[in-house]
C-alpha atoms as a PDB file:
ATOM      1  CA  UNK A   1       0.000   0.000   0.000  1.00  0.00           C
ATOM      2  CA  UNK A   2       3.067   2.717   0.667  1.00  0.00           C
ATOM      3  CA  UNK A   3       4.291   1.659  -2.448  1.00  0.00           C
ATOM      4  CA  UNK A   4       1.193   2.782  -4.066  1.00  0.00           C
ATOM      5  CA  UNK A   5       0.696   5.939  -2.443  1.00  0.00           C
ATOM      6  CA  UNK A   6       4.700   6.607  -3.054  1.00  0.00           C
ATOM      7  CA  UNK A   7       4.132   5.849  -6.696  1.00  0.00           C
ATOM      8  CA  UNK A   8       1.384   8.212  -6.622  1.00  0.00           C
ATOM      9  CA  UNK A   9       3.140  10.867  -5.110  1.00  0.00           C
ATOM     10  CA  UNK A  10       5.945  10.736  -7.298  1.00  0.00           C
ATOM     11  CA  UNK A  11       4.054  10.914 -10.334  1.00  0.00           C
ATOM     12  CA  UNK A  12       2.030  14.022  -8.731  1.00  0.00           C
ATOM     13  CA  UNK A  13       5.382  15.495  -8.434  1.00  0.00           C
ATOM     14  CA  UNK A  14       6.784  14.787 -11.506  1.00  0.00           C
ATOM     15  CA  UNK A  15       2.950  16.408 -12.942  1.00  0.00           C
ATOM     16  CA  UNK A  16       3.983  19.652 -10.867  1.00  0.00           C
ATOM     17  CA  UNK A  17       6.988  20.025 -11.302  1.00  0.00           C
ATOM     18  CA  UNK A  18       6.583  20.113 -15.406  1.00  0.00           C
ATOM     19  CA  UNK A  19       3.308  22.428 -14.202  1.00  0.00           C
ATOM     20  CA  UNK A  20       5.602  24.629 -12.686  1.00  0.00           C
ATOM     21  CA  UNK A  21       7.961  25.093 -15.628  1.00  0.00           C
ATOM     22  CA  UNK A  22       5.164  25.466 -18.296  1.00  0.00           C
ATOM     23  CA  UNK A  23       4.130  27.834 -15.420  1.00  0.00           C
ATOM     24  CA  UNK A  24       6.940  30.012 -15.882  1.00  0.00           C
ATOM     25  CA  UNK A  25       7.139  29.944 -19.707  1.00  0.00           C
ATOM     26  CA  UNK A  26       3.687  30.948 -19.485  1.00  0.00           C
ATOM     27  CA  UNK A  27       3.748  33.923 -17.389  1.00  0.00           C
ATOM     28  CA  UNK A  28       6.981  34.997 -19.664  1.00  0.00           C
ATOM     29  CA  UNK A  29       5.678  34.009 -23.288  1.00  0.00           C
ATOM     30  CA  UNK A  30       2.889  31.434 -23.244  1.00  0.00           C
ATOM     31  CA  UNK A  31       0.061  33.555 -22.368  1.00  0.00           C
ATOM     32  CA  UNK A  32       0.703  36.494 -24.612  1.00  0.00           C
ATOM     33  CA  UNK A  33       1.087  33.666 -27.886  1.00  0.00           C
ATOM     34  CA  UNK A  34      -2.488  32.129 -26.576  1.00  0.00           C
ATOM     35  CA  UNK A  35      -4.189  35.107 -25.940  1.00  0.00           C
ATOM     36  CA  UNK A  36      -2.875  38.749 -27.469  1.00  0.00           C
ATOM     37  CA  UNK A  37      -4.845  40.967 -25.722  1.00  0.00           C
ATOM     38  CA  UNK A  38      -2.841  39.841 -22.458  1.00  0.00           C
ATOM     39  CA  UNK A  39      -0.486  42.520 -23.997  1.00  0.00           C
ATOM     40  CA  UNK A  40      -2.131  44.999 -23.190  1.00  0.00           C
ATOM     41  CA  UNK A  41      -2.585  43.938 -19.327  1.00  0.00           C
ATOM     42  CA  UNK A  42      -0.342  44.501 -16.213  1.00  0.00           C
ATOM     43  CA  UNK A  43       2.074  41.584 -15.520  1.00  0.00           C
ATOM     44  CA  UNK A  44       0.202  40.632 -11.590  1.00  0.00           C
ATOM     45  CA  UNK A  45      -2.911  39.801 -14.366  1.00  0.00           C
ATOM     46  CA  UNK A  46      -0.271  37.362 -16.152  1.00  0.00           C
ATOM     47  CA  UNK A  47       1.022  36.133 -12.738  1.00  0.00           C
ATOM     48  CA  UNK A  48      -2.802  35.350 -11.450  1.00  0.00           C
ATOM     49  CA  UNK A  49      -2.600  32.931 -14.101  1.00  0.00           C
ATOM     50  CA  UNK A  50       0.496  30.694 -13.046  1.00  0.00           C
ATOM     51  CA  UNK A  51      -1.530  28.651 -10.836  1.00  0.00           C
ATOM     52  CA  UNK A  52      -3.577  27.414 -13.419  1.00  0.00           C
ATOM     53  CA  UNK A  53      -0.942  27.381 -16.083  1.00  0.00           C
ATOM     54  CA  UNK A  54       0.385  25.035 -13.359  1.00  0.00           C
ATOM     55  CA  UNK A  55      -2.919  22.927 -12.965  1.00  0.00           C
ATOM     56  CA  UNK A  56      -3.641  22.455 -16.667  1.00  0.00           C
ATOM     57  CA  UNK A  57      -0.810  22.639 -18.431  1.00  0.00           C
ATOM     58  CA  UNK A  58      -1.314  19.590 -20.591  1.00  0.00           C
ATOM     59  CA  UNK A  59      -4.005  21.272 -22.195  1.00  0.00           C
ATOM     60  CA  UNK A  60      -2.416  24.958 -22.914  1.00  0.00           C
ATOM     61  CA  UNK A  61       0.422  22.624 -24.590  1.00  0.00           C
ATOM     62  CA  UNK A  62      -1.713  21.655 -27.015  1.00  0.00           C
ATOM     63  CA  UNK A  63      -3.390  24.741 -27.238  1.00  0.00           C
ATOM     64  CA  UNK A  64       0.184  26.658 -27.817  1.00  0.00           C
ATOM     65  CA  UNK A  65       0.798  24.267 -30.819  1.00  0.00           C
ATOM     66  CA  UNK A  66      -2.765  24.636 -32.614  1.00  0.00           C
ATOM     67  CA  UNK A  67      -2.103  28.684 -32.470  1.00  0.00           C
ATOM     68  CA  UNK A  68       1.601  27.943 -33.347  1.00  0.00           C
ATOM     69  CA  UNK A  69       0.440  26.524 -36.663  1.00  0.00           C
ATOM     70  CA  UNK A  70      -2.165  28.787 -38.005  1.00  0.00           C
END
């Protein structure tokens, strides 16, 4: 059973710990590719955002590509 919850954990970690990087490319970069009016706001609206980014950021991925390509 600790070997479950350990394997768990890890793999929650390793999830956040990507989250966390994505995080930061998003609050630099990543939000400003997805969305362009975030240009025009302050960079506390951007950082509001990095939890999120952090939560989801499987799905922004993607999202960054799709815009990438059109």
């Amino acid at each position: 059973m600790i070997t479950v919850i350990n394997s768990i954990l890890t793999i929650l970690g390793i999830y956040f710990g990507i989250g966390l990087l994505f995080g930061i490319y998003f609050f630099l970069a990543g939000a400003r590719k997805i969305d362009p009016i975030i240009n025009d706001s302050k960079w506390t609206v951007r950082l509001l955002l990095v939890p999120g980014a952090v939560a989801t950021w499987p799905f922004l991925i993607s999202k960054l590509f799709k815009t990438e390509k059109q």
